[in-house]
C-alpha atoms as a PDB file:
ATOM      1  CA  UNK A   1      53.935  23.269  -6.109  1.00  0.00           C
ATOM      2  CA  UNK A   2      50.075  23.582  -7.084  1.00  0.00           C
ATOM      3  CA  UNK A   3      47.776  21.011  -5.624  1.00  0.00           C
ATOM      4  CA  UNK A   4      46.932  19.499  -8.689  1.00  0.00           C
ATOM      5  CA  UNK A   5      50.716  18.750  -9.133  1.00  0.00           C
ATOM      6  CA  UNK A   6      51.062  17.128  -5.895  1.00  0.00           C
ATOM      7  CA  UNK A   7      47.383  15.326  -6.181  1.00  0.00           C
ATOM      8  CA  UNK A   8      49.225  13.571  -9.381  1.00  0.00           C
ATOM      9  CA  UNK A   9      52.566  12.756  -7.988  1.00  0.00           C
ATOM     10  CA  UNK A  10      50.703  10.818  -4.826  1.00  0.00           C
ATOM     11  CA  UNK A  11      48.011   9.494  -7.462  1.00  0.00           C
ATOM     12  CA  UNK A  12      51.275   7.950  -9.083  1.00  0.00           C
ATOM     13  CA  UNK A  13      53.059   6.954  -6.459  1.00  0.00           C
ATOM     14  CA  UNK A  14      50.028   5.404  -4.512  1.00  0.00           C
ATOM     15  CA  UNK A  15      47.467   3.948  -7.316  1.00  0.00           C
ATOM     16  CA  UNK A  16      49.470   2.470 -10.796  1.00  0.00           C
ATOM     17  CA  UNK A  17      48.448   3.278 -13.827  1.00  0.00           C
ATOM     18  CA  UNK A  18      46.292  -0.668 -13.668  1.00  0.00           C
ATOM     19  CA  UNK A  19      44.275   0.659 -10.969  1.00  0.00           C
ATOM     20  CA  UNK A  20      43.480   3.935 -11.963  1.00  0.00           C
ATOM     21  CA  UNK A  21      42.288   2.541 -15.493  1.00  0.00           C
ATOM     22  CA  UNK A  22      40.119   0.186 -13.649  1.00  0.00           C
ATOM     23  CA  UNK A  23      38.844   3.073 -10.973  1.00  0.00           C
ATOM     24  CA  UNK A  24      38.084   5.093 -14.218  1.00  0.00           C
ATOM     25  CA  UNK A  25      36.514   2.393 -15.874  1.00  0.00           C
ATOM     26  CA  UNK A  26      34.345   1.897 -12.721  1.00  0.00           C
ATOM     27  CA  UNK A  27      33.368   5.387 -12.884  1.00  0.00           C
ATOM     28  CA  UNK A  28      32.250   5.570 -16.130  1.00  0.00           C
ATOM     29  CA  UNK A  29      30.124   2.788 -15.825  1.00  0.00           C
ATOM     30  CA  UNK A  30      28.507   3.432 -12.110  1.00  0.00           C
ATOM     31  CA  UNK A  31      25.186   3.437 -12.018  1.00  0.00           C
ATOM     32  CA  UNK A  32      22.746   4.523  -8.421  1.00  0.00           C
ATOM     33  CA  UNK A  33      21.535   0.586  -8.708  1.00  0.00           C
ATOM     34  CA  UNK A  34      20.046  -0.136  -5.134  1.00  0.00           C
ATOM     35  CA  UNK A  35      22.324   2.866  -2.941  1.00  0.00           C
ATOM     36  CA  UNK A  36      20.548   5.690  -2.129  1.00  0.00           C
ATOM     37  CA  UNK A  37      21.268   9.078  -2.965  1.00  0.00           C
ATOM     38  CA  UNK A  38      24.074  10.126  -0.739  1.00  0.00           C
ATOM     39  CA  UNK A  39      25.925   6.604  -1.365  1.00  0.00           C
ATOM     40  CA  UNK A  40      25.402   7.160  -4.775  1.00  0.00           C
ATOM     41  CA  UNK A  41      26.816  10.493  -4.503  1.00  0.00           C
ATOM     42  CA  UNK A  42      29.902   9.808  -2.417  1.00  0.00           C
ATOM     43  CA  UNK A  43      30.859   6.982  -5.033  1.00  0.00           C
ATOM     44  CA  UNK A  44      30.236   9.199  -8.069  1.00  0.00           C
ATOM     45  CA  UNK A  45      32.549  11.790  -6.174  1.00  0.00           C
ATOM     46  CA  UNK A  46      35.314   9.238  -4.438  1.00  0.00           C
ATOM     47  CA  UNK A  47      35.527   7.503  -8.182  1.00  0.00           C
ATOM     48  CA  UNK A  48      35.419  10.808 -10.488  1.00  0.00           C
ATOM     49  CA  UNK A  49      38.858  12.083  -9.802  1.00  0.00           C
ATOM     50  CA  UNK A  50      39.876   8.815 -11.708  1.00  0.00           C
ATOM     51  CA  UNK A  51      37.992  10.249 -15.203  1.00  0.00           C
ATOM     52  CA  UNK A  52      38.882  14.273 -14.873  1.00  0.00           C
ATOM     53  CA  UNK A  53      37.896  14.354 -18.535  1.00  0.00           C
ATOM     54  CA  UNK A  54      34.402  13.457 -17.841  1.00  0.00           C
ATOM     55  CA  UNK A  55      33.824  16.000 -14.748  1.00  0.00           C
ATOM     56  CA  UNK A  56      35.684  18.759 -16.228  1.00  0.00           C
ATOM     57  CA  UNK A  57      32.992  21.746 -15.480  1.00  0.00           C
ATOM     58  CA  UNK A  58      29.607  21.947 -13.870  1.00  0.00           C
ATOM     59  CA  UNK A  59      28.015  20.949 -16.743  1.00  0.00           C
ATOM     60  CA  UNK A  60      29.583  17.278 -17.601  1.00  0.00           C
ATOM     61  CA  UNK A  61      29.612  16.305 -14.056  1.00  0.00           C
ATOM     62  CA  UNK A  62      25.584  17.156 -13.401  1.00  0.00           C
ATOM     63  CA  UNK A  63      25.145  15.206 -16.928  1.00  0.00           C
ATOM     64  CA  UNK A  64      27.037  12.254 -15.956  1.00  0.00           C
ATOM     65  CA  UNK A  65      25.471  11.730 -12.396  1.00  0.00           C
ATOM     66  CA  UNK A  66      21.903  12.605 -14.075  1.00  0.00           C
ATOM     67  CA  UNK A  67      22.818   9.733 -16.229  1.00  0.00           C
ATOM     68  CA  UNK A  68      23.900   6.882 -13.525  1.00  0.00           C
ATOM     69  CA  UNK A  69      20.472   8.017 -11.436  1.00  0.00           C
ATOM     70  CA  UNK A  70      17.840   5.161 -11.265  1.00  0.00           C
ATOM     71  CA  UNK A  71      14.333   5.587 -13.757  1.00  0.00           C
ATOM     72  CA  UNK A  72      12.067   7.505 -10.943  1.00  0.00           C
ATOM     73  CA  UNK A  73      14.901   9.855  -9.499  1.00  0.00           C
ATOM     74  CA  UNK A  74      15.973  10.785 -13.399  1.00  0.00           C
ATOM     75  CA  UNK A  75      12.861  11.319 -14.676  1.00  0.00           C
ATOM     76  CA  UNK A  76      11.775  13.883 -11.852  1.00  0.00           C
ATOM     77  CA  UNK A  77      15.650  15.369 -12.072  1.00  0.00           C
ATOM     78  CA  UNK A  78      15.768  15.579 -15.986  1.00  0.00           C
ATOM     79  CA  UNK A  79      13.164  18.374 -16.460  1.00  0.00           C
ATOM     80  CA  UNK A  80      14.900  20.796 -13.997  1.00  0.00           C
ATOM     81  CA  UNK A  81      17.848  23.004 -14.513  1.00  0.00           C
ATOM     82  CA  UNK A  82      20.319  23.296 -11.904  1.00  0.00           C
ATOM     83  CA  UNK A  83      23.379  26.089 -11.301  1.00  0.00           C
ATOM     84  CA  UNK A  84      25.835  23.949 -10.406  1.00  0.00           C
ATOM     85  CA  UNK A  85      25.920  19.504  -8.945  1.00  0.00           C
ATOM     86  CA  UNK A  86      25.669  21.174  -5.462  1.00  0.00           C
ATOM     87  CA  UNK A  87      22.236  22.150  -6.431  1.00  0.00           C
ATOM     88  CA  UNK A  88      21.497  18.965  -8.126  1.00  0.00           C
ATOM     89  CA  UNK A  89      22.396  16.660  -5.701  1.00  0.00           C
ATOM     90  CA  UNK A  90      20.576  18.313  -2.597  1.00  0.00           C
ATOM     91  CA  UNK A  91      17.435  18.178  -5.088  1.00  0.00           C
ATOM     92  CA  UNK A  92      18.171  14.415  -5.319  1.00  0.00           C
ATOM     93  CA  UNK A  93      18.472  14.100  -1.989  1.00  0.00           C
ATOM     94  CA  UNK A  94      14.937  15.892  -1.314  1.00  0.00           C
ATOM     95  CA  UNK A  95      13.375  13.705  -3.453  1.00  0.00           C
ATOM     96  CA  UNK A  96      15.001  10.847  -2.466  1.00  0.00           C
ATOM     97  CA  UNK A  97      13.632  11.902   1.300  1.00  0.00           C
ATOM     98  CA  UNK A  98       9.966  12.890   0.052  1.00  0.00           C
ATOM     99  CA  UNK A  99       9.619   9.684  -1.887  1.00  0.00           C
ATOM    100  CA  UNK A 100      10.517   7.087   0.828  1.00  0.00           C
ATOM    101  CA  UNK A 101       8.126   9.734   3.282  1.00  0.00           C
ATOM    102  CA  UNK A 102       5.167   8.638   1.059  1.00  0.00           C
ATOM    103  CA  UNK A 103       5.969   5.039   0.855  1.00  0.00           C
ATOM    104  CA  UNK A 104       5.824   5.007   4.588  1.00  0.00           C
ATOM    105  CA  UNK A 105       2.730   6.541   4.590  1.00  0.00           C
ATOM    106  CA  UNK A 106       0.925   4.166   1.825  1.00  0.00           C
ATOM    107  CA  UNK A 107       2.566   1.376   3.587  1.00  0.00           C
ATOM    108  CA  UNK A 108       1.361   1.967   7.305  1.00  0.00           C
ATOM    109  CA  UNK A 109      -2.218   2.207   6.686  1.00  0.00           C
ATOM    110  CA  UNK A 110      -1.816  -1.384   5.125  1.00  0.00           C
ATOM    111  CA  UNK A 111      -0.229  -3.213   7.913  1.00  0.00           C
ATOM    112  CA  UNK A 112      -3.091  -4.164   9.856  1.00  0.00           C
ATOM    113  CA  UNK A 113      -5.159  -5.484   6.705  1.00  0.00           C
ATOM    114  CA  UNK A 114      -5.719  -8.992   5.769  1.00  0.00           C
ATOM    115  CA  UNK A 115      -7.156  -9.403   2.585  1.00  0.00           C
ATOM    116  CA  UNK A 116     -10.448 -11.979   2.436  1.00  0.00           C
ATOM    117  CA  UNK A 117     -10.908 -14.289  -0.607  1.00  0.00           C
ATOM    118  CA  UNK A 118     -12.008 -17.486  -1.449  1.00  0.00           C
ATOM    119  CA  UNK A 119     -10.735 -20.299   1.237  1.00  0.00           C
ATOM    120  CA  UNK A 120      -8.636 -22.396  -1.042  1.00  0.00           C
ATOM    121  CA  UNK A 121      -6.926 -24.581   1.598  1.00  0.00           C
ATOM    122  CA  UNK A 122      -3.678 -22.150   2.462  1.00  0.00           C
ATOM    123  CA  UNK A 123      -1.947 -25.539   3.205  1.00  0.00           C
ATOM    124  CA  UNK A 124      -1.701 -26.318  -0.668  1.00  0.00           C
ATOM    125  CA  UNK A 125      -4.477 -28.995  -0.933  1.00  0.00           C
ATOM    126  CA  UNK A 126      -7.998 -27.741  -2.278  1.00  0.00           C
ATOM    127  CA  UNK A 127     -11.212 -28.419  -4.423  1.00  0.00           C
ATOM    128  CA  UNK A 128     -11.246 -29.602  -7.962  1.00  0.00           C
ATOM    129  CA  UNK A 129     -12.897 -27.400  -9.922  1.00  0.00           C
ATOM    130  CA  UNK A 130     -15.298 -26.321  -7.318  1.00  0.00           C
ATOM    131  CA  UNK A 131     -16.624 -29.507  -6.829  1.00  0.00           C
ATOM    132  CA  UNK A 132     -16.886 -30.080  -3.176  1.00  0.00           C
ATOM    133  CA  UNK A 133     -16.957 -33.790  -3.373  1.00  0.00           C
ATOM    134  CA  UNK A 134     -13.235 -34.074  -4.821  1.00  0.00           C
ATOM    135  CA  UNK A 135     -11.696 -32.622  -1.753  1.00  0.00           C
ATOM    136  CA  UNK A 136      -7.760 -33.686  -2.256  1.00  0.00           C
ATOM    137  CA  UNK A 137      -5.567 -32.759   0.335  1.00  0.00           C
ATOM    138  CA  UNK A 138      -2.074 -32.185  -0.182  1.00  0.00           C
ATOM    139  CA  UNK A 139      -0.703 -32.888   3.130  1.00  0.00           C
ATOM    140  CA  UNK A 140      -1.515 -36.063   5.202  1.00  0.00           C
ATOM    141  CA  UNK A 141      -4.225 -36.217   7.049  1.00  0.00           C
ATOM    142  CA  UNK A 142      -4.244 -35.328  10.736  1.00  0.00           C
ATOM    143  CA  UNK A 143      -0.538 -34.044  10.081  1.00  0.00           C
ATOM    144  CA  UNK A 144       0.315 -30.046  10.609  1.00  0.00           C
ATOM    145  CA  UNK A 145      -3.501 -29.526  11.917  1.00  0.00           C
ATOM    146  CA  UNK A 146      -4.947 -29.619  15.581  1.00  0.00           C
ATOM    147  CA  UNK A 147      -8.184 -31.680  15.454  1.00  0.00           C
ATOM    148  CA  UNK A 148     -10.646 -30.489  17.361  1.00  0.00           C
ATOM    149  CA  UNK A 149     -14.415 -31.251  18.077  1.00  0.00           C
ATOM    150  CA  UNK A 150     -16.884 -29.601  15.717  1.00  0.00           C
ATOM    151  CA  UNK A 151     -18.318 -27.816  19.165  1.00  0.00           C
ATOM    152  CA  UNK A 152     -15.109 -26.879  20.593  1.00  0.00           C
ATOM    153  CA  UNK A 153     -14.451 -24.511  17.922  1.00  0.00           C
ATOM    154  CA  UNK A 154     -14.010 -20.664  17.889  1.00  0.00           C
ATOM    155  CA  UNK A 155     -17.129 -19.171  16.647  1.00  0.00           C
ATOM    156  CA  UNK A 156     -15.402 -15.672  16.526  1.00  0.00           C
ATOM    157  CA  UNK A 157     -14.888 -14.659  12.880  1.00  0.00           C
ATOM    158  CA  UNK A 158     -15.959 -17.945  11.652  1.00  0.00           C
ATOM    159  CA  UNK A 159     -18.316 -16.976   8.617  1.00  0.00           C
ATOM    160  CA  UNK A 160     -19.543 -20.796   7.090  1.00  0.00           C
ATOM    161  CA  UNK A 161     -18.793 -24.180   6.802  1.00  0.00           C
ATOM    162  CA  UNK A 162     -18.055 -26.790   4.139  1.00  0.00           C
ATOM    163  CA  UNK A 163     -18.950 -30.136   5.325  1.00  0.00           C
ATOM    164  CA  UNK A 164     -17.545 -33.285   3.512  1.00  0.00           C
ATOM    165  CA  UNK A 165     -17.954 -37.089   4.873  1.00  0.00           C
ATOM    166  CA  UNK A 166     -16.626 -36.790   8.301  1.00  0.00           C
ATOM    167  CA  UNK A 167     -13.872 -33.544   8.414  1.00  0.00           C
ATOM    168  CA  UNK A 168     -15.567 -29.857   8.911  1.00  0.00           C
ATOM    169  CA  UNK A 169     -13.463 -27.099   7.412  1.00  0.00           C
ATOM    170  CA  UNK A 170     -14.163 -23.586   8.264  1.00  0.00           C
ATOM    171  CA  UNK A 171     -13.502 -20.342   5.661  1.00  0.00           C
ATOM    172  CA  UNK A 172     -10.506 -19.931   8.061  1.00  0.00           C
ATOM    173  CA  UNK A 173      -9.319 -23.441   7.787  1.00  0.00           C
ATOM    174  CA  UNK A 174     -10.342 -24.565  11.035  1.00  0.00           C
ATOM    175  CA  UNK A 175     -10.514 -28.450  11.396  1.00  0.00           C
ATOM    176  CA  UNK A 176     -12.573 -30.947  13.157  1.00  0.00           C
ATOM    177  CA  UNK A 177     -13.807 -34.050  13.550  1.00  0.00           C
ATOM    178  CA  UNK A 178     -17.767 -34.262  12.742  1.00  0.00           C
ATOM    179  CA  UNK A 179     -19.951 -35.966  15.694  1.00  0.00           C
END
């Protein structure tokens, strides 16, 4: 008895013919989505002995997981030629690997960076148009905010502030009461 003989008896006896339509089905339509390479690659391979037809040689098989690979991976994957999916899918993977590598390296610089703009009251209130005068805030006043005395606050990184009847806000959003 050949492998492939007893590979179809158990396939047979163990998945019915509904289940290996629907594996075979899956197959066809699997796409990488959000996995990453290697889960990518173990479903393409766990799910392609449902559609035989489809992996038959080298060839097909490279195709079809070339064509289930997400926009960035595809594009770098699609101008190369490869011997055989072995080859392929250890390109993938190096990709896959250099890729996230430079993500983590734009990303880290970043981390300790605020970004500095206009104060527009972070807690959702703000100016109309500008104008100073039609301060509106959008929370209740006194609620959410520690009042403190125009003296009693930081001076460290405090750049200006915007004085309106009797509250003092700071470019940082600092509040107080003015004396």
């Amino acid at each position: 008895m050949t492998w492939k003989r007893l590979r179809d008896l158990m396939d047979s006896q163990y998945y019915p013919r509904d289940v290996q339509r629907t594996k075979e089905r899956e197959f066809l339509s699997l796409k990488q989505g959000n996995l990453s390479i290697m889960d990518y690659a173990a479903k393409f391979n766990e799910l392609s002995r449902f559609a035989p037809h489809e992996v038959s040689n080298e060839e097909r098989k490279m195709d079809h997981f070339e064509q289930g690979l997400r926009g960035n991976f595809k594009s770098m994957i699609a101008g190369q030629t490869f011997q055989n999916f072995q080859d392929m899918y250890q390109r993938a993977v190096k990709i896959a690997r250099v890729l996230e590598e430079s993500e983590n390296e734009n990303r880290a610089p970043n981390l300790g960076k605020r970004k500095m703009g206009n104060y527009r009251g972070g807690f959702g209130g703000g100016f109309k148009g500008g104008n100073y005068k039609e301060y509106r805030p959008s929370y209740p006043q006194g609620k959410g905010k520690q009042l403190m005395a125009k003296q009693n606050r930081p001076s460290v990184g405090f750049v200006g502030d915007i004085t309106m009847d009797h509250v003092t806000l700071g470019i940082y959003g600092a509040m107080g009461v003015e004396n």
